[in-house]
N, C-alpha and C. Protein backbone atom coordinates (compact mmCIF):
# COMPACT_ATOMS: atom_id res chain seq x y z
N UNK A 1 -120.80 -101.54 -13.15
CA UNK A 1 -121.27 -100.17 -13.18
C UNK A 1 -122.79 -100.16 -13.34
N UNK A 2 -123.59 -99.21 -12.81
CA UNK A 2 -124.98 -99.24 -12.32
C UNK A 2 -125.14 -99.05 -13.67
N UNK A 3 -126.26 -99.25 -14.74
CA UNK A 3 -126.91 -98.38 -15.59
C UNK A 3 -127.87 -97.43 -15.03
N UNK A 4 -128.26 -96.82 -16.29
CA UNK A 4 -129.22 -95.52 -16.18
C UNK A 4 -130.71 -96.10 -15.30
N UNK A 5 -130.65 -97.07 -15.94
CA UNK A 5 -132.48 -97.13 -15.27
C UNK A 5 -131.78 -97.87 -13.84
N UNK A 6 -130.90 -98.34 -13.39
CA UNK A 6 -130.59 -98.56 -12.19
C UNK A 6 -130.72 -97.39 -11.21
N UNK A 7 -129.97 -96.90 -11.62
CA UNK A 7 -129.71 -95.14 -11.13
C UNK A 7 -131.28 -94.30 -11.07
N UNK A 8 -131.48 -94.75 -11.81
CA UNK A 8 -133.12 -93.64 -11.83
C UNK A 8 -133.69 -94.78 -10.79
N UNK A 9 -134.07 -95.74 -10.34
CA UNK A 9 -134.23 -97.07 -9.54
C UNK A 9 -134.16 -96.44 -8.17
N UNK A 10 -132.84 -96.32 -8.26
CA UNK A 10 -131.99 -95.99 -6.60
C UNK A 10 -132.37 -94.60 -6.22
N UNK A 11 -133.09 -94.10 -7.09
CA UNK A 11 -133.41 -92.81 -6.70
C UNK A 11 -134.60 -92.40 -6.41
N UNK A 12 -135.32 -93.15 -7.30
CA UNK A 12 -137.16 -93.11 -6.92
C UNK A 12 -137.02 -93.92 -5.40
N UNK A 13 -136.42 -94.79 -4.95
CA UNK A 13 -136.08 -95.53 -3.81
C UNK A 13 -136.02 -94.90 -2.97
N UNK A 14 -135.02 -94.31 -2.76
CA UNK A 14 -134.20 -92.94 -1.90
C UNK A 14 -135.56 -92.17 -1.62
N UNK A 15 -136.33 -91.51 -3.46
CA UNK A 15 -137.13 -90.75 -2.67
C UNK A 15 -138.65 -90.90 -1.55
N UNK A 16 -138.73 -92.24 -1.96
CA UNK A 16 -140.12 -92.84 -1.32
C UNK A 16 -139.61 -93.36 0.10
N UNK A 17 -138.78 -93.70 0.04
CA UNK A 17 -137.59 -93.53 1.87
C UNK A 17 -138.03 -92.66 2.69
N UNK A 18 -137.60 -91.50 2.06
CA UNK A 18 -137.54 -90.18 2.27
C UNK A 18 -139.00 -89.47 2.95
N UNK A 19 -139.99 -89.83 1.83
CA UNK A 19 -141.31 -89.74 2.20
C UNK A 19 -142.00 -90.20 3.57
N UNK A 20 -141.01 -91.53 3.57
CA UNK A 20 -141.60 -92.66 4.65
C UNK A 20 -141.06 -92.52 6.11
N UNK A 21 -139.62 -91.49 5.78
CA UNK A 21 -139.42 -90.88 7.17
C UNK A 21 -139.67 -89.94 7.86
N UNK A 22 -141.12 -89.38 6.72
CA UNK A 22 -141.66 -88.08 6.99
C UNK A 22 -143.04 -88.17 7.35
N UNK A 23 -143.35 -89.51 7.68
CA UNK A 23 -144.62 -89.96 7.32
C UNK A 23 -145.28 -88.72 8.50
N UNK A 24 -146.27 -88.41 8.46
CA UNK A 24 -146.77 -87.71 10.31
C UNK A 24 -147.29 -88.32 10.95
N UNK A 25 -146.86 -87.22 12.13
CA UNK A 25 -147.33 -88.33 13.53
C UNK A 25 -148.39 -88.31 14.28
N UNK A 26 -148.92 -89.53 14.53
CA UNK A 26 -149.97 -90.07 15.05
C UNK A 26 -150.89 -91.00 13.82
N UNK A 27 -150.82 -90.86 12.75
CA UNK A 27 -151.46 -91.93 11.62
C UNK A 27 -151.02 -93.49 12.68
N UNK A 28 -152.15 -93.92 12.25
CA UNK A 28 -151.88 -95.15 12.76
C UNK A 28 -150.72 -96.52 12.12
N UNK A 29 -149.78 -96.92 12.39
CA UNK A 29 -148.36 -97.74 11.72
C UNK A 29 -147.46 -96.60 11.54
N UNK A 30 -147.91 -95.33 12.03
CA UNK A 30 -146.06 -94.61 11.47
C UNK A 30 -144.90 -94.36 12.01
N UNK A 31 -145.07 -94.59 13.15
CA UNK A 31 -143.84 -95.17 14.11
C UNK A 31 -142.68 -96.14 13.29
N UNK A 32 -143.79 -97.26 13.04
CA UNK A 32 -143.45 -98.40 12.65
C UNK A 32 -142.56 -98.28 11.15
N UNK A 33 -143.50 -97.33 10.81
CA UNK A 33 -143.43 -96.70 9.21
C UNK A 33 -141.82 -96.22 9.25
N UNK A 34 -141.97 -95.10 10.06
CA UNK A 34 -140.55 -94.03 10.28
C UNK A 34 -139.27 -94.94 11.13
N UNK A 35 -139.71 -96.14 11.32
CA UNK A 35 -138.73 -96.79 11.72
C UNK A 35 -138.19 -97.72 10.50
N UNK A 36 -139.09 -98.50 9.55
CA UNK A 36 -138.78 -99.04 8.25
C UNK A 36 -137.73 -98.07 7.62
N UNK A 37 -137.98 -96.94 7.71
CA UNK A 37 -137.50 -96.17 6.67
C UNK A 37 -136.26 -95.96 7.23
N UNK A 38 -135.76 -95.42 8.46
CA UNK A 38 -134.73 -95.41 9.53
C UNK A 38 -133.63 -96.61 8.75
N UNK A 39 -134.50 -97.78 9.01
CA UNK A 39 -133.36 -98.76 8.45
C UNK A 39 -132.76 -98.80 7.10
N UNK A 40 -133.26 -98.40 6.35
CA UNK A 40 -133.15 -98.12 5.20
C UNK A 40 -131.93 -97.10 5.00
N UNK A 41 -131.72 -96.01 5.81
CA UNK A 41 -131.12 -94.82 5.68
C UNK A 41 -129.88 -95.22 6.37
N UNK A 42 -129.81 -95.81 7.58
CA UNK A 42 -129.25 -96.81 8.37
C UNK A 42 -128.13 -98.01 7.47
N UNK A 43 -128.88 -98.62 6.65
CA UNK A 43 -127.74 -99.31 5.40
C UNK A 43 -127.41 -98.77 5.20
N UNK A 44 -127.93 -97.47 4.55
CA UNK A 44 -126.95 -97.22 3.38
C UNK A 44 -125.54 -96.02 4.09
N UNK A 45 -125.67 -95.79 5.31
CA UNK A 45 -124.74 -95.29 6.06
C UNK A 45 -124.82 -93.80 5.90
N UNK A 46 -126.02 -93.52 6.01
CA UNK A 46 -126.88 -92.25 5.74
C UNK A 46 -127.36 -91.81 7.82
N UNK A 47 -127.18 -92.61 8.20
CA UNK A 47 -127.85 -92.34 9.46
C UNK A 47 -126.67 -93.37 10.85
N UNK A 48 -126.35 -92.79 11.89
CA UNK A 48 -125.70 -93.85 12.85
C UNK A 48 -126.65 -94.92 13.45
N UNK A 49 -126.19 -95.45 14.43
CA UNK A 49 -126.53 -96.88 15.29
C UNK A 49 -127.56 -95.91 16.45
N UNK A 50 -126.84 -94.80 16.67
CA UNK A 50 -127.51 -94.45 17.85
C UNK A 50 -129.14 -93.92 17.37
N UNK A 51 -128.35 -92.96 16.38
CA UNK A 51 -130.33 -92.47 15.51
C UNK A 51 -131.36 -93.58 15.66
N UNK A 52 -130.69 -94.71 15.09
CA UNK A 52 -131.73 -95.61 14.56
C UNK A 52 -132.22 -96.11 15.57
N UNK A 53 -131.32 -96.57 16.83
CA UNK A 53 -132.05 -96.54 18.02
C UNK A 53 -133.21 -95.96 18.46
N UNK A 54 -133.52 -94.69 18.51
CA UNK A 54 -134.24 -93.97 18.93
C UNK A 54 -135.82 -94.00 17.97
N UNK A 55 -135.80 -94.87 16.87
CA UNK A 55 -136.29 -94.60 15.72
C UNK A 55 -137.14 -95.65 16.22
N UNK A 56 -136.51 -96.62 16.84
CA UNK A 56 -136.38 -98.00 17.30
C UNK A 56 -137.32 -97.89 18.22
N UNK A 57 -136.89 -97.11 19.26
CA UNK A 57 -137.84 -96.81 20.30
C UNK A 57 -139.31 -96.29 20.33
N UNK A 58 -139.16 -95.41 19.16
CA UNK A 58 -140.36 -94.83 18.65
C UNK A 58 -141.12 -95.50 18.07
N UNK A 59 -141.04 -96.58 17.71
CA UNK A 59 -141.69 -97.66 16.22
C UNK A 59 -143.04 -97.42 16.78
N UNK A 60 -143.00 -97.86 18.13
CA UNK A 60 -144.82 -97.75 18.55
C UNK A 60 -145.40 -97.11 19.15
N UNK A 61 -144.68 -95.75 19.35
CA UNK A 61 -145.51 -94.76 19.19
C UNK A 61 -145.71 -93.92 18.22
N UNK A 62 -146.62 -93.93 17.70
CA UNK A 62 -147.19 -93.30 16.67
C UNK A 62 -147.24 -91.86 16.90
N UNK A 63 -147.19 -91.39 17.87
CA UNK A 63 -147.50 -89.69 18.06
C UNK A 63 -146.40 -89.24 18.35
N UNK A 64 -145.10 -90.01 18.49
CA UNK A 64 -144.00 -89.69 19.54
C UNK A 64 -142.66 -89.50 18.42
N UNK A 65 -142.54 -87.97 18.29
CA UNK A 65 -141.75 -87.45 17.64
C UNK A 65 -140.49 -87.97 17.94
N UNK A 66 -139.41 -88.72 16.88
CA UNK A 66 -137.94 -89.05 17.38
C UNK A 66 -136.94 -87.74 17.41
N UNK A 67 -137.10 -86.97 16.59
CA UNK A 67 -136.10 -85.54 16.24
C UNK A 67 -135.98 -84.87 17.99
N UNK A 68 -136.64 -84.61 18.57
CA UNK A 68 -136.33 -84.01 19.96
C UNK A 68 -135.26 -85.19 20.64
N UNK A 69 -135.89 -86.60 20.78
CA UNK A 69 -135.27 -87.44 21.74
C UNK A 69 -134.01 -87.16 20.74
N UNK A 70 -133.29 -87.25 19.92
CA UNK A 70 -132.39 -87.30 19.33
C UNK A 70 -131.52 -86.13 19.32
N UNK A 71 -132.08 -84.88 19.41
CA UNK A 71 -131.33 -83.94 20.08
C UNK A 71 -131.41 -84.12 21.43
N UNK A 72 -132.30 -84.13 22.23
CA UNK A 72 -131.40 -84.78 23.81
C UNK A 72 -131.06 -85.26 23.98
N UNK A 73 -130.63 -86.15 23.12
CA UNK A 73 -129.50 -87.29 23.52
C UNK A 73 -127.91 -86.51 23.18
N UNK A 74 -128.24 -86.00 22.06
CA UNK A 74 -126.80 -85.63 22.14
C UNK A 74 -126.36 -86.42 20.51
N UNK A 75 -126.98 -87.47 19.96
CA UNK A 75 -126.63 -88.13 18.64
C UNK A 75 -127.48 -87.91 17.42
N UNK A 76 -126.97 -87.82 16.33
CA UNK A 76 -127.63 -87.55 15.09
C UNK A 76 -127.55 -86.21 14.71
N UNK A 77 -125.99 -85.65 14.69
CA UNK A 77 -126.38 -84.05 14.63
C UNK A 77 -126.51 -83.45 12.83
N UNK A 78 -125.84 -84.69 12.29
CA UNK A 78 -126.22 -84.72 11.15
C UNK A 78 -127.30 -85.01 10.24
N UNK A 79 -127.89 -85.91 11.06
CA UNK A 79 -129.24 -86.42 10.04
C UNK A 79 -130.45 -84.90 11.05
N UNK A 80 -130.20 -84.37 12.17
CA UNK A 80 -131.30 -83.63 12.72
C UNK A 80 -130.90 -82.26 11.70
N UNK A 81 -129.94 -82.04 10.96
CA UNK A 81 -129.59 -81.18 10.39
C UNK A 81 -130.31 -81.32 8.85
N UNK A 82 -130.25 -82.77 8.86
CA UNK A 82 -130.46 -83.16 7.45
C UNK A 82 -132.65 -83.00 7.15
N UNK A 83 -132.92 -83.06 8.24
CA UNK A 83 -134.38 -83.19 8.86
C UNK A 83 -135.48 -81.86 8.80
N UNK A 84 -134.06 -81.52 8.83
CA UNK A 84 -134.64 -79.54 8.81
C UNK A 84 -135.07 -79.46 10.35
N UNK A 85 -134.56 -80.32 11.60
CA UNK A 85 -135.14 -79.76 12.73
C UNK A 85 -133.90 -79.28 13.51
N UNK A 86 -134.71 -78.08 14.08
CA UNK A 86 -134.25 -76.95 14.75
C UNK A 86 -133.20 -75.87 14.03
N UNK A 87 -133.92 -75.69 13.52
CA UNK A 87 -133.09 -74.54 12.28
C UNK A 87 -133.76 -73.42 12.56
């Protein structure tokens, strides 16, 4: 069983994740950035194979928003929900 400071651990974790999949676009590494973080969300079975793909694709572009390609594709209707895009 996790303890407390584990738990507080997994959560400061989660939230700097979180941050890192929000990084904005065009900074120079945030492709790369928002793709680190992808995997991350990706373990923990927070995100599918196909999302992360696209995340994948994006790594090097830095300006190149994944949330659209991901609604045209048709996959991630949960994490684009989870994203706050297109609400």
């Amino acid at each position: 069983m996790a303890s407390d400071a584990e738990k507080l651990e997994a959560e400061a974790e989660a939230a700097e994740q979180w941050q890192l999949i929000n990084t904005p676009l065009g900074e120079m590494w945030s492709g790369r950035t928002r793709y680190a973080a992808a995997m991350y969300f990706f373990k923990r079975g927070e995100m599918n194979a196909e999302t992360l793909e696209v995340y994948r694709i994006c790594a090097r572009l830095d300006a190149e928003d994944p949330l659209p390609i991901i609604r045209d594709r048709g996959v991630g209707k949960e994490w684009l929900k989870r994203m706050g895009f297109g609400q």
